[in-house]
PDB file of N, CA and C in Angstrom:
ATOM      1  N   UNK A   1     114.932  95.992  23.115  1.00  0.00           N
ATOM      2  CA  UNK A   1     115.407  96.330  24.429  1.00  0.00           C
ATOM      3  C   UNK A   1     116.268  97.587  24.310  1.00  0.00           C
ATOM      4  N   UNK A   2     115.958  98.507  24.802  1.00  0.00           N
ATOM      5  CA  UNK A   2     116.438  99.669  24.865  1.00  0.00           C
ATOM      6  C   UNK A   2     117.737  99.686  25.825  1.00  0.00           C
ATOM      7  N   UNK A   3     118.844  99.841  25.426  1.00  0.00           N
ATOM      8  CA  UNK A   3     119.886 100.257  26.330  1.00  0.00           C
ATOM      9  C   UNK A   3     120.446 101.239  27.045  1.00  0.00           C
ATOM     10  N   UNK A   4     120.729 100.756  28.337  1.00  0.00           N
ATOM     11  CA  UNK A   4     120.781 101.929  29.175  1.00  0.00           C
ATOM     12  C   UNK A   4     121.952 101.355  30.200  1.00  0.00           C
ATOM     13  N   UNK A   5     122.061 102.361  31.314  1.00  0.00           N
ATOM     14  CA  UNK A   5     123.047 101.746  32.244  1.00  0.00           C
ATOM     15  C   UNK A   5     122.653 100.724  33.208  1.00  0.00           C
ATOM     16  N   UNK A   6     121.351 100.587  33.722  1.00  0.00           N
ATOM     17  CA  UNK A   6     121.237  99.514  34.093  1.00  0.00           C
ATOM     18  C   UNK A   6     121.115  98.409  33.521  1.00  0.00           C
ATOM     19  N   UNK A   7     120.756  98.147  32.494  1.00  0.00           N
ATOM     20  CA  UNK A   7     121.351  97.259  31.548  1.00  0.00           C
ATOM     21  C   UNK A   7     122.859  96.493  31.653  1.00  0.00           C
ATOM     22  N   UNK A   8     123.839  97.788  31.217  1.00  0.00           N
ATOM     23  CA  UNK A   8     125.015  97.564  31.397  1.00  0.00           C
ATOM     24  C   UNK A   8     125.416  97.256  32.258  1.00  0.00           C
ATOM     25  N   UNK A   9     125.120  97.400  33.497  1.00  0.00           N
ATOM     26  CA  UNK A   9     125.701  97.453  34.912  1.00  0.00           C
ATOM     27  C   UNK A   9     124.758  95.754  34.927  1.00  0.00           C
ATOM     28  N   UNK A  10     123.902  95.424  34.621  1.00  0.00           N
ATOM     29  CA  UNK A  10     123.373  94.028  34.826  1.00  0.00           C
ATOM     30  C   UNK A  10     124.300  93.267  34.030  1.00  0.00           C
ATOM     31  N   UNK A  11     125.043  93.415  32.865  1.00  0.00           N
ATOM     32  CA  UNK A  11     125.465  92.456  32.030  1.00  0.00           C
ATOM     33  C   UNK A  11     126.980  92.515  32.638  1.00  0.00           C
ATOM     34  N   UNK A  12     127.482  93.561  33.070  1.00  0.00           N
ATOM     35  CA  UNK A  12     128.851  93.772  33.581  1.00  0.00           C
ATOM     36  C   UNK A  12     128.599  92.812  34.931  1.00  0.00           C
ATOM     37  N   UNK A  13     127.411  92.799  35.617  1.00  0.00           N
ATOM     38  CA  UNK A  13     127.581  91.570  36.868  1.00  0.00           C
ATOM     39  C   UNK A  13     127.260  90.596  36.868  1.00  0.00           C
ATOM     40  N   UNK A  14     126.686  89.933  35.769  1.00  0.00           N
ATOM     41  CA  UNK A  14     126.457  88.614  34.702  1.00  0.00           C
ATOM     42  C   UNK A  14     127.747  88.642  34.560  1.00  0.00           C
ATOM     43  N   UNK A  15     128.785  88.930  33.664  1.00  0.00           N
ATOM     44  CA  UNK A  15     130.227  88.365  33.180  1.00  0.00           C
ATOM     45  C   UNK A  15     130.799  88.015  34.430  1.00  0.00           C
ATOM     46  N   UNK A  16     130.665  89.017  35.252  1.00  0.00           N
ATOM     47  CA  UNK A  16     131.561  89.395  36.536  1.00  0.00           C
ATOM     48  C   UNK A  16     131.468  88.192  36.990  1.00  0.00           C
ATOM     49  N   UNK A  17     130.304  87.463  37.567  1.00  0.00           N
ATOM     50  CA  UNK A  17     129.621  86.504  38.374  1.00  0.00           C
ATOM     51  C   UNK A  17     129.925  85.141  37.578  1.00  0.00           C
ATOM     52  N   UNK A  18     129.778  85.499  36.269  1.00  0.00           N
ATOM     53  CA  UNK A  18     130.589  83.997  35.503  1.00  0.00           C
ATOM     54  C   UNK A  18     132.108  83.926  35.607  1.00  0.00           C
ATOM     55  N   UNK A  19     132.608  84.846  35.534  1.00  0.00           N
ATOM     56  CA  UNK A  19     134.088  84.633  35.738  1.00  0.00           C
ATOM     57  C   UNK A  19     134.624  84.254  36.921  1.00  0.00           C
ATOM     58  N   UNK A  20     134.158  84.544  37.926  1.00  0.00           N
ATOM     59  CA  UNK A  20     133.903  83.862  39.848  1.00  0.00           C
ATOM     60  C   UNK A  20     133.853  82.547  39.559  1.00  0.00           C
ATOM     61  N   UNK A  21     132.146  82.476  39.378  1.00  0.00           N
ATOM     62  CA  UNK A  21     132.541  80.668  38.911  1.00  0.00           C
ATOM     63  C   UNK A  21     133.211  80.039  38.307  1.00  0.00           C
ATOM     64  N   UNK A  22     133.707  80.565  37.143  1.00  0.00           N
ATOM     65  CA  UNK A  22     134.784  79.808  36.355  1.00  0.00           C
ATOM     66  C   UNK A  22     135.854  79.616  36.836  1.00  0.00           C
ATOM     67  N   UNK A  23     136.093  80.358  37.434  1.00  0.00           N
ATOM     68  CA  UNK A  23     137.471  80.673  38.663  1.00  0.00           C
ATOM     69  C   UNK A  23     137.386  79.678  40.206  1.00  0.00           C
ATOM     70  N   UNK A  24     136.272  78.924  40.770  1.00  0.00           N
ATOM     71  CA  UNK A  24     136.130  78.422  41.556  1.00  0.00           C
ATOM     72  C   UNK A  24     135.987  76.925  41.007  1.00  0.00           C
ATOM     73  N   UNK A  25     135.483  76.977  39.772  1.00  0.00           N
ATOM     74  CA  UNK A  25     135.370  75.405  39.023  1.00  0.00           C
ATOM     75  C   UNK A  25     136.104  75.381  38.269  1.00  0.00           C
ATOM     76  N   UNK A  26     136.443  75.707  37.813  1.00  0.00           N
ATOM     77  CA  UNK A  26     137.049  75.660  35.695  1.00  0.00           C
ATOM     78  C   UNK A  26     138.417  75.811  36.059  1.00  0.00           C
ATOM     79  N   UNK A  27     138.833  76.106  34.899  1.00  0.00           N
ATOM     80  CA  UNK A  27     140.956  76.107  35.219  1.00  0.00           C
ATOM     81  C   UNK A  27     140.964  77.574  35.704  1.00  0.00           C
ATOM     82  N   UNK A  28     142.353  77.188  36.249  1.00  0.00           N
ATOM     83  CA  UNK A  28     142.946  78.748  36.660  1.00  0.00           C
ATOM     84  C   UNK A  28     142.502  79.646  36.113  1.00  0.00           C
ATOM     85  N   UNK A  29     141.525  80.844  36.507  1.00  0.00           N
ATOM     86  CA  UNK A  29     141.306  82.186  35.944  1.00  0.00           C
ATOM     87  C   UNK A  29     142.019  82.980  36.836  1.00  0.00           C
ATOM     88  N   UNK A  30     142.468  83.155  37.833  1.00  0.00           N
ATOM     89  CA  UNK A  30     142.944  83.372  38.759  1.00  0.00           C
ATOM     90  C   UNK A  30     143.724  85.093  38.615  1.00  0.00           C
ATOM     91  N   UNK A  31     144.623  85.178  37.250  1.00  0.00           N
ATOM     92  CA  UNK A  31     145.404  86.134  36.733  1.00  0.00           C
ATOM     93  C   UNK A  31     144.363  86.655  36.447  1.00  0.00           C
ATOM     94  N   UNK A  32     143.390  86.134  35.415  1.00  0.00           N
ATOM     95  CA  UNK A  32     142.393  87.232  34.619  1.00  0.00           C
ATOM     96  C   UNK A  32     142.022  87.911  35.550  1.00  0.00           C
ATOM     97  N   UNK A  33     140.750  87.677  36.508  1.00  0.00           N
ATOM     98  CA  UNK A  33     140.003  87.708  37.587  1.00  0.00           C
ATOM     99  C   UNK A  33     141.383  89.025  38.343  1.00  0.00           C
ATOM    100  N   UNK A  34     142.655  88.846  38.343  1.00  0.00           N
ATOM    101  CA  UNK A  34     143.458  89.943  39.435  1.00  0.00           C
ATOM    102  C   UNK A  34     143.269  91.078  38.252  1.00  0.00           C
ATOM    103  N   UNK A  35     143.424  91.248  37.140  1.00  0.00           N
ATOM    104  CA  UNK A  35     142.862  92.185  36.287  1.00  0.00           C
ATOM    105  C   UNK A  35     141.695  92.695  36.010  1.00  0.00           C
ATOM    106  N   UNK A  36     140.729  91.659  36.335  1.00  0.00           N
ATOM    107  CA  UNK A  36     139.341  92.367  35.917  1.00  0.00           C
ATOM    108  C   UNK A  36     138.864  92.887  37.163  1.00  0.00           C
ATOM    109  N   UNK A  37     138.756  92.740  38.235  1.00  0.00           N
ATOM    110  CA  UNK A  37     138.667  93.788  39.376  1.00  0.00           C
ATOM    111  C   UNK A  37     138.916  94.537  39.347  1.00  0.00           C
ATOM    112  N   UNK A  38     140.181  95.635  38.937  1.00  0.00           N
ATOM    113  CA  UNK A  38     140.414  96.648  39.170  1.00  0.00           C
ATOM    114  C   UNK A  38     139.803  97.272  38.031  1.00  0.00           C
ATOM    115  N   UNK A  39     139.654  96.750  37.019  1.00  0.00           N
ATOM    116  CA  UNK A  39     138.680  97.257  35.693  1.00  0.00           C
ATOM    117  C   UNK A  39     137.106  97.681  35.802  1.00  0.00           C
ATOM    118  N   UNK A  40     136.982  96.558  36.400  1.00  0.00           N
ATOM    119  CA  UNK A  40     135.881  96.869  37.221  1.00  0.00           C
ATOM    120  C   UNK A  40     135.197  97.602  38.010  1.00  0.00           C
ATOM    121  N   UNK A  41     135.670  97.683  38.968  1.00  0.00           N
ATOM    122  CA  UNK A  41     135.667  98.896  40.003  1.00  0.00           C
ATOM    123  C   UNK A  41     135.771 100.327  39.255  1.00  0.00           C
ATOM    124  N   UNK A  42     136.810 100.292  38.283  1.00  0.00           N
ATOM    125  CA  UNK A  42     137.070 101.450  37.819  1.00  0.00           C
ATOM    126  C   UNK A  42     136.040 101.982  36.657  1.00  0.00           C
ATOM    127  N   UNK A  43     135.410 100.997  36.800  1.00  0.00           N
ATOM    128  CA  UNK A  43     134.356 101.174  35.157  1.00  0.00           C
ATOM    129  C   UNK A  43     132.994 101.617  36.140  1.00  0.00           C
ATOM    130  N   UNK A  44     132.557 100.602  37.354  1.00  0.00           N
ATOM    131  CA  UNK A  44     131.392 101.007  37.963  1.00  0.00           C
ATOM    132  C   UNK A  44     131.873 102.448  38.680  1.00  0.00           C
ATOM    133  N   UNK A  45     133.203 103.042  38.939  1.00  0.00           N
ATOM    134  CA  UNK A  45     133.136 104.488  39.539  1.00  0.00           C
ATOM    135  C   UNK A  45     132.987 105.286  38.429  1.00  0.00           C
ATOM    136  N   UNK A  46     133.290 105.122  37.229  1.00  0.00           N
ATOM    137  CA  UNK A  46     133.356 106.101  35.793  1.00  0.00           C
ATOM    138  C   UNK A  46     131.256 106.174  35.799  1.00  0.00           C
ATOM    139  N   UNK A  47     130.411 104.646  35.850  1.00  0.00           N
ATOM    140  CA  UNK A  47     128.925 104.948  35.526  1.00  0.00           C
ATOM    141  C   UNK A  47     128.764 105.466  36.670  1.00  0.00           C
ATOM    142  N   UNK A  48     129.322 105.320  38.105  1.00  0.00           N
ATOM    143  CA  UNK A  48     128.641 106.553  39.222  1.00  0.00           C
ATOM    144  C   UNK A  48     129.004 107.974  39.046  1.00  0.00           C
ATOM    145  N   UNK A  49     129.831 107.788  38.435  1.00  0.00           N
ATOM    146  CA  UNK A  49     130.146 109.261  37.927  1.00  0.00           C
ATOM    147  C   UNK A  49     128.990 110.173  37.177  1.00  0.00           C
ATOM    148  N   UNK A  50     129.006 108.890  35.943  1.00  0.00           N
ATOM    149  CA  UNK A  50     127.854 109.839  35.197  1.00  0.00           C
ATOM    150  C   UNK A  50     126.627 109.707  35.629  1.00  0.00           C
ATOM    151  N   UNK A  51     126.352 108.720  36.273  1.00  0.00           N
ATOM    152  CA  UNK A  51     124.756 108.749  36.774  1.00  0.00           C
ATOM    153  C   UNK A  51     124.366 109.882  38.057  1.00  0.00           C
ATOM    154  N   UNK A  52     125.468 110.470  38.230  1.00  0.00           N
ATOM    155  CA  UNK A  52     125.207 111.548  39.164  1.00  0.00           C
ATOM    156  C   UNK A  52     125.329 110.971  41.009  1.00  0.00           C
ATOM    157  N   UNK A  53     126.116 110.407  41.150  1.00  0.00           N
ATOM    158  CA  UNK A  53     127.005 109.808  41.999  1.00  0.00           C
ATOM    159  C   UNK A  53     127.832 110.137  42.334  1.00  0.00           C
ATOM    160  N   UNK A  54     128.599 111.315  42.787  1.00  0.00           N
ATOM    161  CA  UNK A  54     129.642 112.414  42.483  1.00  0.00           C
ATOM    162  C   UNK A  54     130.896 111.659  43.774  1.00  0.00           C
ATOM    163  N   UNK A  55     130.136 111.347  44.831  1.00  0.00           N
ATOM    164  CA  UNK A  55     131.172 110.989  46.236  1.00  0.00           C
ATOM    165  C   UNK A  55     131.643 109.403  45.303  1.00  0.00           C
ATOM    166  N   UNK A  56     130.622 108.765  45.461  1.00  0.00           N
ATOM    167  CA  UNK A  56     130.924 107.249  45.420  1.00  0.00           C
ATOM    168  C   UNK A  56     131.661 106.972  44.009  1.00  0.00           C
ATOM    169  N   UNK A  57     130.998 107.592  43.176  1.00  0.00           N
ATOM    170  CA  UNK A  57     131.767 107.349  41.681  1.00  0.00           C
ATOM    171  C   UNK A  57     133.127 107.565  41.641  1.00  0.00           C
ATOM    172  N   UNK A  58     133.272 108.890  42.601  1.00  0.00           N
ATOM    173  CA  UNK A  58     134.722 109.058  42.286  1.00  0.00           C
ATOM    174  C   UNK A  58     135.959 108.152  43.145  1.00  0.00           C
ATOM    175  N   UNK A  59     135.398 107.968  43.979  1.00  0.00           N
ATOM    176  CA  UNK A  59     135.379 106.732  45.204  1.00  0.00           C
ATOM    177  C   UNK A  59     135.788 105.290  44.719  1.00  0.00           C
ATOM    178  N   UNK A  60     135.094 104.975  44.322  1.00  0.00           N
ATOM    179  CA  UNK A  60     135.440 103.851  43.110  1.00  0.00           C
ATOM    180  C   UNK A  60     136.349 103.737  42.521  1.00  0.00           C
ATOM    181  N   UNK A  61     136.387 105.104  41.057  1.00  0.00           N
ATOM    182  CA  UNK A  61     136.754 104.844  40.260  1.00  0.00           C
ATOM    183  C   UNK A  61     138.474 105.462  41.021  1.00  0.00           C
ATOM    184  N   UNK A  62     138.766 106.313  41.899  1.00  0.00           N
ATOM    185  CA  UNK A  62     139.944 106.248  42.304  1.00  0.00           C
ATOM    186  C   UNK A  62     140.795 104.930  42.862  1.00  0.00           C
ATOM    187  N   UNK A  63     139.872 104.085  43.686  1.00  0.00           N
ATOM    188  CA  UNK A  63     140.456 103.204  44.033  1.00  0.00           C
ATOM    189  C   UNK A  63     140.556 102.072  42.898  1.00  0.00           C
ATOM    190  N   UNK A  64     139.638 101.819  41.897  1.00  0.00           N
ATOM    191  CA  UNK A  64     140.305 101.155  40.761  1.00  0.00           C
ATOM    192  C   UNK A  64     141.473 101.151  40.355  1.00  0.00           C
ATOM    193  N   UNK A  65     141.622 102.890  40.097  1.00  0.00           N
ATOM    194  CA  UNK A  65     142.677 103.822  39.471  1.00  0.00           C
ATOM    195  C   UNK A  65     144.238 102.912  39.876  1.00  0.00           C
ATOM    196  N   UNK A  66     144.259 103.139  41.585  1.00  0.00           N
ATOM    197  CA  UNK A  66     145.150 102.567  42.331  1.00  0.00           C
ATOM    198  C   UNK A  66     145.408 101.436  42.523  1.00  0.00           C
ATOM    199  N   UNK A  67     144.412 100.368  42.219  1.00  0.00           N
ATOM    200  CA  UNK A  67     144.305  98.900  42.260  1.00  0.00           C
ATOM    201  C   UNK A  67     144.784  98.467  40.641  1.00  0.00           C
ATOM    202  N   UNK A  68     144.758  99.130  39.671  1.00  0.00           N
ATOM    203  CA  UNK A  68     145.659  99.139  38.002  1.00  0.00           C
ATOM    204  C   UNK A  68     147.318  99.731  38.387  1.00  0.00           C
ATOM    205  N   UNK A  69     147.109 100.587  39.030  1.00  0.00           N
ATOM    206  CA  UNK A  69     148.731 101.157  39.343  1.00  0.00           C
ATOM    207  C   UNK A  69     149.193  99.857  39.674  1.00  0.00           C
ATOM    208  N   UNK A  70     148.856  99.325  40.746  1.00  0.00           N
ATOM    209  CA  UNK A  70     149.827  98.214  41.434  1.00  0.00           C
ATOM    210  C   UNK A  70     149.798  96.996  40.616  1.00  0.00           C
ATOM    211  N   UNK A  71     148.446  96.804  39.839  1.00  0.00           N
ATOM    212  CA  UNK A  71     149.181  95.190  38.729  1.00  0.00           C
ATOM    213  C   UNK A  71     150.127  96.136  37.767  1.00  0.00           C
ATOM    214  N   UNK A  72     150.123  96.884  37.449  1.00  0.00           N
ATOM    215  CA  UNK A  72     150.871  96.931  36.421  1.00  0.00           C
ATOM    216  C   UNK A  72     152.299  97.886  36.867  1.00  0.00           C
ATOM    217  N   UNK A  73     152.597  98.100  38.224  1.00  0.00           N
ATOM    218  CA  UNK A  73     153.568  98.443  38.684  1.00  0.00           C
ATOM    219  C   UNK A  73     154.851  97.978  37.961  1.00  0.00           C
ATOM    220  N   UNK A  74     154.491  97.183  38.002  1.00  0.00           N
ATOM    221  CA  UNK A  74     155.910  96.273  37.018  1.00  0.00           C
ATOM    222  C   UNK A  74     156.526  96.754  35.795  1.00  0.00           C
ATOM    223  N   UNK A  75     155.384  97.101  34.977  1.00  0.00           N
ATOM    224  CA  UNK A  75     155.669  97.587  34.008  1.00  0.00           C
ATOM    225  C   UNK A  75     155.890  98.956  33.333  1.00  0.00           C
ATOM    226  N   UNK A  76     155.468  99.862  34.874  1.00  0.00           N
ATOM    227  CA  UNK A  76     155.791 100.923  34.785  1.00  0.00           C
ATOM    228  C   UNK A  76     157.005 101.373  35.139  1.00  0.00           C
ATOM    229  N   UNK A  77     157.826 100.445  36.259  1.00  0.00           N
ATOM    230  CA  UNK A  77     159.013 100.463  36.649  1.00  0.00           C
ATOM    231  C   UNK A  77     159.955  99.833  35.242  1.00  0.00           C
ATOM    232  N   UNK A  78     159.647  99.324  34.726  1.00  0.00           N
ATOM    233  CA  UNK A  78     160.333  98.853  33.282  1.00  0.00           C
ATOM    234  C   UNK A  78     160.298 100.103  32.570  1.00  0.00           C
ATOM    235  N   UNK A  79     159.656 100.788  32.465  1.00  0.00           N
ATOM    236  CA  UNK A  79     159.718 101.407  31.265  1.00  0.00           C
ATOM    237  C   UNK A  79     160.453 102.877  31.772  1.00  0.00           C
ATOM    238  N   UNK A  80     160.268 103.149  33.401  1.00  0.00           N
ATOM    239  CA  UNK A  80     160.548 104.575  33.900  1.00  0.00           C
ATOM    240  C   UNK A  80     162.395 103.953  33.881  1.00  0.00           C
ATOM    241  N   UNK A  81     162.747 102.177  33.717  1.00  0.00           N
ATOM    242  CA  UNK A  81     164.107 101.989  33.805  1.00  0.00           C
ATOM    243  C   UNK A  81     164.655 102.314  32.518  1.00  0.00           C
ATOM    244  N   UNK A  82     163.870 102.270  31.598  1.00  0.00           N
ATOM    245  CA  UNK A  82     164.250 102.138  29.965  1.00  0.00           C
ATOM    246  C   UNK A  82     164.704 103.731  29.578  1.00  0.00           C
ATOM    247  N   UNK A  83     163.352 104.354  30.205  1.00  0.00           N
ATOM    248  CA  UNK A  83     163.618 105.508  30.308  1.00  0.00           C
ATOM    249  C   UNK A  83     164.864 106.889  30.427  1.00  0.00           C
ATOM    250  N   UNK A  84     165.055 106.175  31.982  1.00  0.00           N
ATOM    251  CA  UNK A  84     166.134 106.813  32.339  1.00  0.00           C
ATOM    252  C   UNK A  84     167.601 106.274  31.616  1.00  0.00           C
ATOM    253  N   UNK A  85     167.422 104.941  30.823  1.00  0.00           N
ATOM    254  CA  UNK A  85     168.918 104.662  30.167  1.00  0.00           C
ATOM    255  C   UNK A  85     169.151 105.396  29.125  1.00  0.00           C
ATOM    256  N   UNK A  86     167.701 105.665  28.397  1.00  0.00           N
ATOM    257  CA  UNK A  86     167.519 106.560  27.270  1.00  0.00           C
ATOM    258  C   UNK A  86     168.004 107.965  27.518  1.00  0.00           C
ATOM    259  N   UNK A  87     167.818 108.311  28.455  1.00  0.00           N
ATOM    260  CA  UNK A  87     168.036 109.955  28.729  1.00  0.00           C
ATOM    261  C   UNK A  87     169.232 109.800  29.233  1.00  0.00           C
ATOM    262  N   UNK A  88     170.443 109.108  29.898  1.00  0.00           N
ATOM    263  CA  UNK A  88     171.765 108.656  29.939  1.00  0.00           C
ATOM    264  C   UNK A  88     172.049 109.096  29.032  1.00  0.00           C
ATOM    265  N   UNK A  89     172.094 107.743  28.056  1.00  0.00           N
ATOM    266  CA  UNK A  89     172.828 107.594  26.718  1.00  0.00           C
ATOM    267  C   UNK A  89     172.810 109.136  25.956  1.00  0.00           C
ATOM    268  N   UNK A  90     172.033 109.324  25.959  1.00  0.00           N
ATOM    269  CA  UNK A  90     171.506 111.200  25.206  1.00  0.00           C
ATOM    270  C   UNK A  90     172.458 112.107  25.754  1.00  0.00           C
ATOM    271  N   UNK A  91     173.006 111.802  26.813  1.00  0.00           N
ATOM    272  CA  UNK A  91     173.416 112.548  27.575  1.00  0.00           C
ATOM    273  C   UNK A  91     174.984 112.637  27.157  1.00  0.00           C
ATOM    274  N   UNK A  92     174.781 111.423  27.341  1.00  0.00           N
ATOM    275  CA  UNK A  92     176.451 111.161  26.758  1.00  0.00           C
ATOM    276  C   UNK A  92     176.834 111.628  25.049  1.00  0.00           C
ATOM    277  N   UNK A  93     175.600 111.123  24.312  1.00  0.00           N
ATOM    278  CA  UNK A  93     175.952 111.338  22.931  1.00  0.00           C
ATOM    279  C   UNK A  93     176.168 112.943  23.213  1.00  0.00           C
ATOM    280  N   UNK A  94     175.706 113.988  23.497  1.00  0.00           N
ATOM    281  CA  UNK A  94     175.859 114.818  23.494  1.00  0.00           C
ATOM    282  C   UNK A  94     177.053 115.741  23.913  1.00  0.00           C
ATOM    283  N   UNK A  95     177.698 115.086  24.904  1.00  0.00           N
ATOM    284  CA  UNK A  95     178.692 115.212  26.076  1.00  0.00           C
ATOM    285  C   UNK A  95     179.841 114.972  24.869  1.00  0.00           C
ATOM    286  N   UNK A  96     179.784 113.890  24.215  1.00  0.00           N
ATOM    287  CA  UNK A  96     180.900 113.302  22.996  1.00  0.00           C
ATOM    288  C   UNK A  96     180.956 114.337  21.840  1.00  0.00           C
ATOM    289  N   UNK A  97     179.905 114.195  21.794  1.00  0.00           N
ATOM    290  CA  UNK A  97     179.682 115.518  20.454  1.00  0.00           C
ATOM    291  C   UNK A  97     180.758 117.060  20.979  1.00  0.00           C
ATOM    292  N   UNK A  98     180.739 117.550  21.888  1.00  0.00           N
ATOM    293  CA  UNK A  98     180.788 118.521  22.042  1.00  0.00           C
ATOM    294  C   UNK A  98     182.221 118.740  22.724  1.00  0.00           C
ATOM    295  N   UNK A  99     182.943 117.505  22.294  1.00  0.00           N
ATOM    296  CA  UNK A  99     184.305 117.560  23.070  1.00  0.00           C
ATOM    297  C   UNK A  99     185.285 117.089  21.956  1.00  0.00           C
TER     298      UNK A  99
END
């Protein structure tokens, strides 16, 4: 079997479609499933991209883009907080140094 993107794009909506069900029968997938959507989306706008899909691919894969910003909002606000204590403190060591 020769691989190609429709291939891929069939096996990516095989997992996709098992993880639904598992999620409607099986235990909580619930978290996974809020992650793999936006992966998703963002993976089928990256193959419209290359398959020569130029509106919709990018279409997609932007709104993926934006649908990953917001799960992981959290953790970007953690780190832009860590951040700015880091560049504080620097601030100060420096401020000490020089007095």
């Amino acid at each position: 079997m020769k691989w190609n993107g429709k291939i891929g794009l069939a096996l990516l909506l095989i997992v996709f479609g098992v993880l639904l069900l598992l999620d409607k029968i099986g235990p909580g997938l619930g978290w996974l499933m809020g992650y793999l959507v936006p992966i998703a989306v963002t993976a089928l706008g990256y193959i419209g991209i290359r398959n020569g899909s130029k509106f919709f691919g990018w279409l997609f894969f932007i709104i993926g883009l934006i649908m990953l910003f917001g799960k992981f909002a959290g953790l970007i606000g953690f780190l832009i907080a860590v951040g700015i204590i880091a560049y504080g403190i620097s601030l100060l060591r420096k401020e000490s140094r020089s007095v």
